[in-house]
PDB file of N, CA and C in Angstrom:
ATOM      1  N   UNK A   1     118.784 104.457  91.168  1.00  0.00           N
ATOM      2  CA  UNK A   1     119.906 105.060  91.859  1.00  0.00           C
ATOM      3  C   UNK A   1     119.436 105.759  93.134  1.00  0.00           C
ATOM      4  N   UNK A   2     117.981 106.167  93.242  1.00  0.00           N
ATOM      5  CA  UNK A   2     117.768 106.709  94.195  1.00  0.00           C
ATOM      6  C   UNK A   2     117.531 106.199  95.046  1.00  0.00           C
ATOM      7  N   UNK A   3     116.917 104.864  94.957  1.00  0.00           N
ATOM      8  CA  UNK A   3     116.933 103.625  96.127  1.00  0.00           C
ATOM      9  C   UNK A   3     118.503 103.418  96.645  1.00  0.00           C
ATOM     10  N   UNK A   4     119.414 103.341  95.980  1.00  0.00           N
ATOM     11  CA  UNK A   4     120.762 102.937  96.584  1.00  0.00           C
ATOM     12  C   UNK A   4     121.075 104.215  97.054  1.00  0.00           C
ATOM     13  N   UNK A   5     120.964 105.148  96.851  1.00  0.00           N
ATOM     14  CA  UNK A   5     120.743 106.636  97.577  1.00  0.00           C
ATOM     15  C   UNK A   5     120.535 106.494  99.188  1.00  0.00           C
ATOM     16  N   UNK A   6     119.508 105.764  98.887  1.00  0.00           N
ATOM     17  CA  UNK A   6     118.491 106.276 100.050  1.00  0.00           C
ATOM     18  C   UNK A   6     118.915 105.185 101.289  1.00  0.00           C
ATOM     19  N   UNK A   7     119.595 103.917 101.070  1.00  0.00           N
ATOM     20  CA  UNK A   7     120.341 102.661 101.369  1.00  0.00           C
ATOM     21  C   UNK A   7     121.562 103.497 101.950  1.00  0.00           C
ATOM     22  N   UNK A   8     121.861 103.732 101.069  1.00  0.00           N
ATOM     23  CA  UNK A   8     123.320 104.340 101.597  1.00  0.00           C
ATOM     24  C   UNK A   8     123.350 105.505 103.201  1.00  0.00           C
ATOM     25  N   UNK A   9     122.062 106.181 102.861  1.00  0.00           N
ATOM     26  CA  UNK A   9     122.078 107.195 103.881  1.00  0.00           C
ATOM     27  C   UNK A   9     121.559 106.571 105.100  1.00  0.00           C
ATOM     28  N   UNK A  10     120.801 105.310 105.184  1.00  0.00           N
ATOM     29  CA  UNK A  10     120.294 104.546 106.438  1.00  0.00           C
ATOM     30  C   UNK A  10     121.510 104.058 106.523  1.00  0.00           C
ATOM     31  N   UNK A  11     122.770 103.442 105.771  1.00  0.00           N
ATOM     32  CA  UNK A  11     122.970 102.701 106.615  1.00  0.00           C
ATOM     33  C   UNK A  11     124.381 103.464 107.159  1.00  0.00           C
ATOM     34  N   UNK A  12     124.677 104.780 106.616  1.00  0.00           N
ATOM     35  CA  UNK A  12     125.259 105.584 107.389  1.00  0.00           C
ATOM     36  C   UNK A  12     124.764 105.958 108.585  1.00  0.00           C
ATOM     37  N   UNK A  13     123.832 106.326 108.698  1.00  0.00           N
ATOM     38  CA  UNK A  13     122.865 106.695 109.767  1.00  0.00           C
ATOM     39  C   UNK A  13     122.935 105.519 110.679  1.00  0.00           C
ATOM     40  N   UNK A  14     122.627 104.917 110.374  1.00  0.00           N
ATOM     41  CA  UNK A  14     122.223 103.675 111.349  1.00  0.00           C
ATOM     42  C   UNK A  14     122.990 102.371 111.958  1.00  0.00           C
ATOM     43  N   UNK A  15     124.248 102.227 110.566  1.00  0.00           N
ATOM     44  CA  UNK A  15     124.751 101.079 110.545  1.00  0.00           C
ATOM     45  C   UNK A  15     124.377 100.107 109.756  1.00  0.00           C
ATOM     46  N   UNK A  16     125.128  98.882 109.899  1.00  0.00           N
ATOM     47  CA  UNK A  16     126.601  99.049 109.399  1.00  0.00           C
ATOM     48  C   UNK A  16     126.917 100.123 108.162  1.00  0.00           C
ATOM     49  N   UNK A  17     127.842 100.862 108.541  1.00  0.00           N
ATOM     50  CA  UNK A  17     128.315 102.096 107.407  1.00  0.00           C
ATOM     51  C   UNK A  17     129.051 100.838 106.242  1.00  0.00           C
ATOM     52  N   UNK A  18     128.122 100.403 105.271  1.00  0.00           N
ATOM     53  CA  UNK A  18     128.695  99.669 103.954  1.00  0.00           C
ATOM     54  C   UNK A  18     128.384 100.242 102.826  1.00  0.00           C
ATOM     55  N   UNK A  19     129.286 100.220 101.864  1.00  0.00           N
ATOM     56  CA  UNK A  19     129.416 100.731 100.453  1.00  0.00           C
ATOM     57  C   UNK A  19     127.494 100.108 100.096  1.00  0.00           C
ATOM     58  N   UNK A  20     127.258 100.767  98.888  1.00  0.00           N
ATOM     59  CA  UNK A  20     126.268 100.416  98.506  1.00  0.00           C
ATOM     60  C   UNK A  20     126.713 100.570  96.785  1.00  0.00           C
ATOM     61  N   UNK A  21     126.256  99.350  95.990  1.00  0.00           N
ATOM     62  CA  UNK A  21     126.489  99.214  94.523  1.00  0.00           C
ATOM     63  C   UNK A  21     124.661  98.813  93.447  1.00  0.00           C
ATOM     64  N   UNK A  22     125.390  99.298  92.811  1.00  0.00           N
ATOM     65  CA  UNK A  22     124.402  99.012  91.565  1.00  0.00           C
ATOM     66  C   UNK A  22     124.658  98.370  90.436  1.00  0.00           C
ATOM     67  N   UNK A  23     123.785  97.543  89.891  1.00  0.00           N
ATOM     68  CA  UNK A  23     124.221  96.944  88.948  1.00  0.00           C
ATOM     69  C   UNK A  23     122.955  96.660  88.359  1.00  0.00           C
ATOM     70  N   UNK A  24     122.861  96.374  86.655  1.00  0.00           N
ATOM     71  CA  UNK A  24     121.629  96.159  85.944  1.00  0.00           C
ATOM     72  C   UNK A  24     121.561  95.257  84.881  1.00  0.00           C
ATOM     73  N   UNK A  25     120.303  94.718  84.788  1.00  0.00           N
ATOM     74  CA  UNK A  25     120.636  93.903  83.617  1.00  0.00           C
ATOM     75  C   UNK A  25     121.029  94.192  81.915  1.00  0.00           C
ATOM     76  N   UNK A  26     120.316  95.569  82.299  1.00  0.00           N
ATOM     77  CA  UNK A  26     119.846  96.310  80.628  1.00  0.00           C
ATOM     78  C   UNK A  26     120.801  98.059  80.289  1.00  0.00           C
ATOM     79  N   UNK A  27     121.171  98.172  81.058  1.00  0.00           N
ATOM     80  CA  UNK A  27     121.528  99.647  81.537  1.00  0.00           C
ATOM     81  C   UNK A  27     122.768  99.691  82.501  1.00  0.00           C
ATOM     82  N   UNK A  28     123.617 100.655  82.043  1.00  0.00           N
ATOM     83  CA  UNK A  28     124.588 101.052  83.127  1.00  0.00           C
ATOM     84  C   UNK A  28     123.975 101.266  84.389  1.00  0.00           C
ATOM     85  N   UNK A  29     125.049 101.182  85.322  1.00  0.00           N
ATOM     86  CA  UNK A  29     125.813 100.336  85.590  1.00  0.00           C
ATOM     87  C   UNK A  29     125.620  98.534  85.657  1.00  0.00           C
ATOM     88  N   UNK A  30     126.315  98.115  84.519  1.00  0.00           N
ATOM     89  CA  UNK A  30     125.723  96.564  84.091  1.00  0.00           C
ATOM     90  C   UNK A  30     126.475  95.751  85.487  1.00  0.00           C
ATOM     91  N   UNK A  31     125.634  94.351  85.401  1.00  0.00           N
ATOM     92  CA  UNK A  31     125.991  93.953  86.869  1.00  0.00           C
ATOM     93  C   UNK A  31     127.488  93.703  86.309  1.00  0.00           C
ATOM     94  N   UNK A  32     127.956  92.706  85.299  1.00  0.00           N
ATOM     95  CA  UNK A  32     129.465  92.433  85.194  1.00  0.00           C
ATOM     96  C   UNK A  32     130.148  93.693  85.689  1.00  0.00           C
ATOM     97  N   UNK A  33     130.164  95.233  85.131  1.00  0.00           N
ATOM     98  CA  UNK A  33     130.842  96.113  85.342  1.00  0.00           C
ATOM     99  C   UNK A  33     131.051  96.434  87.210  1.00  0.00           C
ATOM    100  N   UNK A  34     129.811  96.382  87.605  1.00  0.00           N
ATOM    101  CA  UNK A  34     129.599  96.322  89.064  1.00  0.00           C
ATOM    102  C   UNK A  34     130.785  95.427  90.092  1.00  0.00           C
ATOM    103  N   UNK A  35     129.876  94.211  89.674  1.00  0.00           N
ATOM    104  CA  UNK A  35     131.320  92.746  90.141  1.00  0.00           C
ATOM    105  C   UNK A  35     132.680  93.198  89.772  1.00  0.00           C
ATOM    106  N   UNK A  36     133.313  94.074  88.502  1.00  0.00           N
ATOM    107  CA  UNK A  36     134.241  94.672  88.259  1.00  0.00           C
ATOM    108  C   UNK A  36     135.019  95.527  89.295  1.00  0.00           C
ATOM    109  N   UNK A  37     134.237  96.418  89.411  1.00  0.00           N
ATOM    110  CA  UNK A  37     134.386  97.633  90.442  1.00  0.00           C
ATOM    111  C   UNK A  37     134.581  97.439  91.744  1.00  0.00           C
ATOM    112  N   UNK A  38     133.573  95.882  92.212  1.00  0.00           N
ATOM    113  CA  UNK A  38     133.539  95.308  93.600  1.00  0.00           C
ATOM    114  C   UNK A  38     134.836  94.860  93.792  1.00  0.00           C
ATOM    115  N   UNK A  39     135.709  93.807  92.768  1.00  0.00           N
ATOM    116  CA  UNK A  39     136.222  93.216  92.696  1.00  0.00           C
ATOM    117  C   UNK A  39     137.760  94.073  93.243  1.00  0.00           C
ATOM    118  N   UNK A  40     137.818  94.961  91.898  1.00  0.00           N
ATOM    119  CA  UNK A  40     138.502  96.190  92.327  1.00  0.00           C
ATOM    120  C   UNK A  40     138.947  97.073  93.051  1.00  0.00           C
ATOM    121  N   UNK A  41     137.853  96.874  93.800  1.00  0.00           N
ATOM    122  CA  UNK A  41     137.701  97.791  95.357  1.00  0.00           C
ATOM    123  C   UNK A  41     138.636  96.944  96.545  1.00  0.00           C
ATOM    124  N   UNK A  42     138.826  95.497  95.877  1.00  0.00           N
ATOM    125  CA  UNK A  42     138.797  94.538  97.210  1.00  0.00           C
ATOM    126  C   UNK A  42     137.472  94.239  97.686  1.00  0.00           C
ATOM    127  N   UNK A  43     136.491  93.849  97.440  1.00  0.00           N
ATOM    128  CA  UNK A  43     135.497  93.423  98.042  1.00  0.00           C
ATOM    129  C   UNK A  43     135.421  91.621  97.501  1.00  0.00           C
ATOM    130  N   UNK A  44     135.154  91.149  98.808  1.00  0.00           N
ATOM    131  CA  UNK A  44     135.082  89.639  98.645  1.00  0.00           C
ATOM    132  C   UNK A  44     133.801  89.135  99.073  1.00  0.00           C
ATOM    133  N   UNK A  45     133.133  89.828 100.037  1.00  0.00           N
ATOM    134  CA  UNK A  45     131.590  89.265  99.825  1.00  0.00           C
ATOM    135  C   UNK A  45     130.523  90.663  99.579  1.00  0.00           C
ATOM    136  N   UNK A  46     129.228  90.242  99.454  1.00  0.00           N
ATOM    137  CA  UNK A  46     128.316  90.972  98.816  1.00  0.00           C
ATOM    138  C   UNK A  46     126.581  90.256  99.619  1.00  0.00           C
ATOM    139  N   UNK A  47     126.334  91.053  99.642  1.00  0.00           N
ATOM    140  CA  UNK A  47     124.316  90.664  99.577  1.00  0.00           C
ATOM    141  C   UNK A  47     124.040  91.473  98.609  1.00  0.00           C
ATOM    142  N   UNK A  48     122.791  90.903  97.963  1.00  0.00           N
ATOM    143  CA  UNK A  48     122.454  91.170  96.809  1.00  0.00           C
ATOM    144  C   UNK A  48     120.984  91.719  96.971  1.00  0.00           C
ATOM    145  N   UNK A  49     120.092  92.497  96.571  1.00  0.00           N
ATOM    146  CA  UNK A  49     118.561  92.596  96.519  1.00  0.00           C
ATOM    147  C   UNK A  49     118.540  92.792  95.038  1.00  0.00           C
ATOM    148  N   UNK A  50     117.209  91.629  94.431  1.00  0.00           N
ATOM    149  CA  UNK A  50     117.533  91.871  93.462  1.00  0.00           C
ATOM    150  C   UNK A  50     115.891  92.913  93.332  1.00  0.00           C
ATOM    151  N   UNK A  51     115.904  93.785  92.522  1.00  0.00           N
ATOM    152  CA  UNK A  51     114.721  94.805  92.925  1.00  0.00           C
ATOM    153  C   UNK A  51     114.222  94.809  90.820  1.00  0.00           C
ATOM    154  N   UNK A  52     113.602  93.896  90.841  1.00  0.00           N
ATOM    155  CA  UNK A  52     113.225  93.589  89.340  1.00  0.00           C
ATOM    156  C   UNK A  52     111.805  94.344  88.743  1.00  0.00           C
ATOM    157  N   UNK A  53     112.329  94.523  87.696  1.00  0.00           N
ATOM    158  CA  UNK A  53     110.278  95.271  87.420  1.00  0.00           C
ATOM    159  C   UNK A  53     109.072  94.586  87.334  1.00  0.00           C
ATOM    160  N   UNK A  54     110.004  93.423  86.998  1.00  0.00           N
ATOM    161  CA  UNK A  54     108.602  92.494  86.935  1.00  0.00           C
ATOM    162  C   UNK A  54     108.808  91.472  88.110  1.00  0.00           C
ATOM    163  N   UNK A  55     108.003  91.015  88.856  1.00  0.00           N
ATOM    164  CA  UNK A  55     108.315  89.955  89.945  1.00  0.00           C
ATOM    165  C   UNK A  55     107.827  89.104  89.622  1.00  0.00           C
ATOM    166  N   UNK A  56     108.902  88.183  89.010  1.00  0.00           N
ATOM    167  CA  UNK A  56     108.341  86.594  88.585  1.00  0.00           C
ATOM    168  C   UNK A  56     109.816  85.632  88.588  1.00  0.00           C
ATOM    169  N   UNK A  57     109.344  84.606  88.819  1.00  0.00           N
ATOM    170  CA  UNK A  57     110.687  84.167  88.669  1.00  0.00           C
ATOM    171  C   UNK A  57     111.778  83.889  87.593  1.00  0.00           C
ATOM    172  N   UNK A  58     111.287  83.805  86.517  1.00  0.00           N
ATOM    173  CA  UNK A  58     112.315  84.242  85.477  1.00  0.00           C
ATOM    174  C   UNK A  58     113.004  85.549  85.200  1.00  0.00           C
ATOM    175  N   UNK A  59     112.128  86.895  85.873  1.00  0.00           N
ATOM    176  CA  UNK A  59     113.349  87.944  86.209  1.00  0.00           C
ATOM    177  C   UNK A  59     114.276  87.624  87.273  1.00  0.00           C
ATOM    178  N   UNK A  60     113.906  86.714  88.165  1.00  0.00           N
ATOM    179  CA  UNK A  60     114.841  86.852  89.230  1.00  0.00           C
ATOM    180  C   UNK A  60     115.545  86.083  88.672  1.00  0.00           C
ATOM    181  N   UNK A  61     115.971  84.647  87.858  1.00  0.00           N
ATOM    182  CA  UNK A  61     116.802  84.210  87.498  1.00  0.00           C
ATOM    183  C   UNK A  61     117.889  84.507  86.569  1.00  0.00           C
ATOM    184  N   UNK A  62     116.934  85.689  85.817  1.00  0.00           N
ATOM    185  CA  UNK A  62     117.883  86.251  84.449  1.00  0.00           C
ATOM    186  C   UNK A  62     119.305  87.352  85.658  1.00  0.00           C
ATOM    187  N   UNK A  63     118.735  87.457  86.545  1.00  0.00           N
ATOM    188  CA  UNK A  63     119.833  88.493  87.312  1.00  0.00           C
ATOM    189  C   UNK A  63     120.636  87.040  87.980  1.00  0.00           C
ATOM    190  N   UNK A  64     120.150  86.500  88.414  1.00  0.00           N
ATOM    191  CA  UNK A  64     120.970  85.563  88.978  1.00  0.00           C
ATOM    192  C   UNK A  64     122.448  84.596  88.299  1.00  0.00           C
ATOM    193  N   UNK A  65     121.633  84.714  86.852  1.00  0.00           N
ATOM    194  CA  UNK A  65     122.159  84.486  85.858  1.00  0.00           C
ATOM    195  C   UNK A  65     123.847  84.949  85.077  1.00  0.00           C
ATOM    196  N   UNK A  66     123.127  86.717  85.019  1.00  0.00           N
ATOM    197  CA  UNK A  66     124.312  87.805  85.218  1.00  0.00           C
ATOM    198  C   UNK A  66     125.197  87.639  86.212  1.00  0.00           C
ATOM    199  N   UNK A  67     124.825  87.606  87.136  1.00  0.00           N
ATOM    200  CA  UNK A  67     125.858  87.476  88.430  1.00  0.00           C
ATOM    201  C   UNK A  67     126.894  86.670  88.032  1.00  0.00           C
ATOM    202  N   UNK A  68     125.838  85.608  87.822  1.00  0.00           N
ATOM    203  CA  UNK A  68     127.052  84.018  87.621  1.00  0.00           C
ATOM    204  C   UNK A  68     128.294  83.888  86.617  1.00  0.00           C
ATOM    205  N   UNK A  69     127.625  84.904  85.344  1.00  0.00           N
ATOM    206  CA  UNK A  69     128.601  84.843  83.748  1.00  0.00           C
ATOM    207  C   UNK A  69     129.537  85.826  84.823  1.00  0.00           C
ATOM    208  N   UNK A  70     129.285  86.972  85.062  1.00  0.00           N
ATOM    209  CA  UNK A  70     130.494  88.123  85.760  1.00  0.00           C
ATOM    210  C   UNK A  70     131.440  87.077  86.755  1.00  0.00           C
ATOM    211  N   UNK A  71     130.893  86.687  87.399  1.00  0.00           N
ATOM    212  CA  UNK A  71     131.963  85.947  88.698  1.00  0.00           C
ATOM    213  C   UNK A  71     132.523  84.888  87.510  1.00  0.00           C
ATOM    214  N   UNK A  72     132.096  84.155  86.375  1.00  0.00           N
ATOM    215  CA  UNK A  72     133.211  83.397  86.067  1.00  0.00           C
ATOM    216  C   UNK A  72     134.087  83.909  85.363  1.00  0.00           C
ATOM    217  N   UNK A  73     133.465  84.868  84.671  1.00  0.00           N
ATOM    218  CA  UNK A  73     134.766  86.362  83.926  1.00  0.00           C
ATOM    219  C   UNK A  73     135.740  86.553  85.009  1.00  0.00           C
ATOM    220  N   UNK A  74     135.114  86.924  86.044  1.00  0.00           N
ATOM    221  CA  UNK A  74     136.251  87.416  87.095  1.00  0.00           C
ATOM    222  C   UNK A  74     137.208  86.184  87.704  1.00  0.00           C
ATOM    223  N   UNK A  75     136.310  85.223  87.949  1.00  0.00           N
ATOM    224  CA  UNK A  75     137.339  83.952  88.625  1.00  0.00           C
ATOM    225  C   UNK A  75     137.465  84.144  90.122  1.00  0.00           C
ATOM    226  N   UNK A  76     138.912  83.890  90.703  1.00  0.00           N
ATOM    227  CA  UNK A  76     138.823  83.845  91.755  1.00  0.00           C
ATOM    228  C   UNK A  76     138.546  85.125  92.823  1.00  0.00           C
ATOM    229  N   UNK A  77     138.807  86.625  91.936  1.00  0.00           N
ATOM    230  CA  UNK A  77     138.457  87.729  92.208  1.00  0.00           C
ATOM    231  C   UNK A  77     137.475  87.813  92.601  1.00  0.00           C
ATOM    232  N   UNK A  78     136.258  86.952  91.972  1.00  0.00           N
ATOM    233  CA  UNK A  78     134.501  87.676  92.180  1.00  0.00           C
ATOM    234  C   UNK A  78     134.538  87.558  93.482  1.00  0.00           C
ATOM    235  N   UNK A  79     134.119  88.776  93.895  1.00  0.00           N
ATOM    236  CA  UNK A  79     132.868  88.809  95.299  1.00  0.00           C
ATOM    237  C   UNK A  79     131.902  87.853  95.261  1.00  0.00           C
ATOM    238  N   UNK A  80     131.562  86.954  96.260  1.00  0.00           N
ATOM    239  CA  UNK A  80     130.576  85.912  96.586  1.00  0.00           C
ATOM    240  C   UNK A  80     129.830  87.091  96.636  1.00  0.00           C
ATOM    241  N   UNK A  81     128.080  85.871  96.219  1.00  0.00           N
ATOM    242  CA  UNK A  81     127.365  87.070  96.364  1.00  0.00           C
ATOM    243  C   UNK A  81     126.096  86.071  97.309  1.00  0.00           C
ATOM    244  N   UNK A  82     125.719  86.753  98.192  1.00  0.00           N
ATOM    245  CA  UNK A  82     124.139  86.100  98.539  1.00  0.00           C
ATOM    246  C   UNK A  82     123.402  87.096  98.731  1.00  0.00           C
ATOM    247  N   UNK A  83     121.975  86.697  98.433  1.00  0.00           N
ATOM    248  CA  UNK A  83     120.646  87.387  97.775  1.00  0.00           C
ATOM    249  C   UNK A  83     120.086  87.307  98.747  1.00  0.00           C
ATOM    250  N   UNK A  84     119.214  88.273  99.221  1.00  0.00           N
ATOM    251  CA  UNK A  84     118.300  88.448 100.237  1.00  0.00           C
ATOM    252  C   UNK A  84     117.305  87.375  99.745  1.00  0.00           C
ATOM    253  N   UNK A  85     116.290  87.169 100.618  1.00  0.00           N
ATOM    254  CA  UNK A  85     114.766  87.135 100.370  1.00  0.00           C
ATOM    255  C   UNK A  85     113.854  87.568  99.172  1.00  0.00           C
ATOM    256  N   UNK A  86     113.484  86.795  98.541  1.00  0.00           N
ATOM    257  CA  UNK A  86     112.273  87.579  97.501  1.00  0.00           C
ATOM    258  C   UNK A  86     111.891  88.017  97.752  1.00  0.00           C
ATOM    259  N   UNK A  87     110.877  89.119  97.170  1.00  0.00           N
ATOM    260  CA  UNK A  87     109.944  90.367  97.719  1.00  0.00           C
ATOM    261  C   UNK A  87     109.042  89.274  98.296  1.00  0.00           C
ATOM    262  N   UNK A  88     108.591  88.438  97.434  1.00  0.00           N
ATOM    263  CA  UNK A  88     107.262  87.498  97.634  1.00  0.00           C
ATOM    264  C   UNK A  88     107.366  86.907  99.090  1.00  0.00           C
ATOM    265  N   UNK A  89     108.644  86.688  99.470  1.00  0.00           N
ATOM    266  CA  UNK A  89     108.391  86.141 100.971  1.00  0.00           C
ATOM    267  C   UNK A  89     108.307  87.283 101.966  1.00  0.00           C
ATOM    268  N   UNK A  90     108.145  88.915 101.649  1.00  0.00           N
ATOM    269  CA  UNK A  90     108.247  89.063 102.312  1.00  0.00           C
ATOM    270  C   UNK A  90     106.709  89.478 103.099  1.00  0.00           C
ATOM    271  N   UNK A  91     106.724  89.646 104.512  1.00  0.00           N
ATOM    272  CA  UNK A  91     104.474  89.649 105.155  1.00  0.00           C
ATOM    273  C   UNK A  91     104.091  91.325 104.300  1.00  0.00           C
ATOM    274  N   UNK A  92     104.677  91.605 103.709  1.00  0.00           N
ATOM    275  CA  UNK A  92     103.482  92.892 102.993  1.00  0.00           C
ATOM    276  C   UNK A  92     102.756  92.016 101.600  1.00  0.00           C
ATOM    277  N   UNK A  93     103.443  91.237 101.248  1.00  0.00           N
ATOM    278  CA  UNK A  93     103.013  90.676 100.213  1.00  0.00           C
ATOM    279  C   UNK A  93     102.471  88.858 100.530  1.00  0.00           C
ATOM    280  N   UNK A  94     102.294  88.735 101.474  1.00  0.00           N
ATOM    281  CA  UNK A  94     101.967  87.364 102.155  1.00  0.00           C
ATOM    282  C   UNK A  94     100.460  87.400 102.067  1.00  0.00           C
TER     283      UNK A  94
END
């Protein structure tokens, strides 16, 4: 929460001033509930970071995963979502 904290205050600061959400695989706030709330809000698109404990690709898929069951719960409501970059591509980890 303190990372989306800390998101939130750059991008007040800086721009674009956008909502910032959380969502988890294991723990409130669960991503379905999230996509809920998005949905709720009126929100129709989304970027995603997915910020996993373990960096491998089967965590990144198990979230990718979540996403997918929530948006078909929701239907035509869900917020599209696109995902940044893996950590792995990014040059600190190159």
């Amino acid at each position: 929460m303190a990372q989306a904290d800390s998101l939130r205050t750059v991008l007040v600061r800086e721009g674009p001033d956008l909502p910032v959400y959380v969502g988890m695989r294991h723990w409130e706030p669960y991503v379905g509930d999230t996509l809920t709330a998005m949905a709720d809000a009126g929100r129709r698109r989304s970027v995603a970071i997915v910020l996993a404990a373990h960096r491998s690709p089967p965590s990144w898929e198990a979230y990718l995963a979540k996403v997918q069951e929530a948006q078909g719960r929701l239907g035509d409501a869900a917020p599209s979502v696109d995902y940044a970059g893996t950590w792995s591509d990014h040059p600190l980890f190159i």
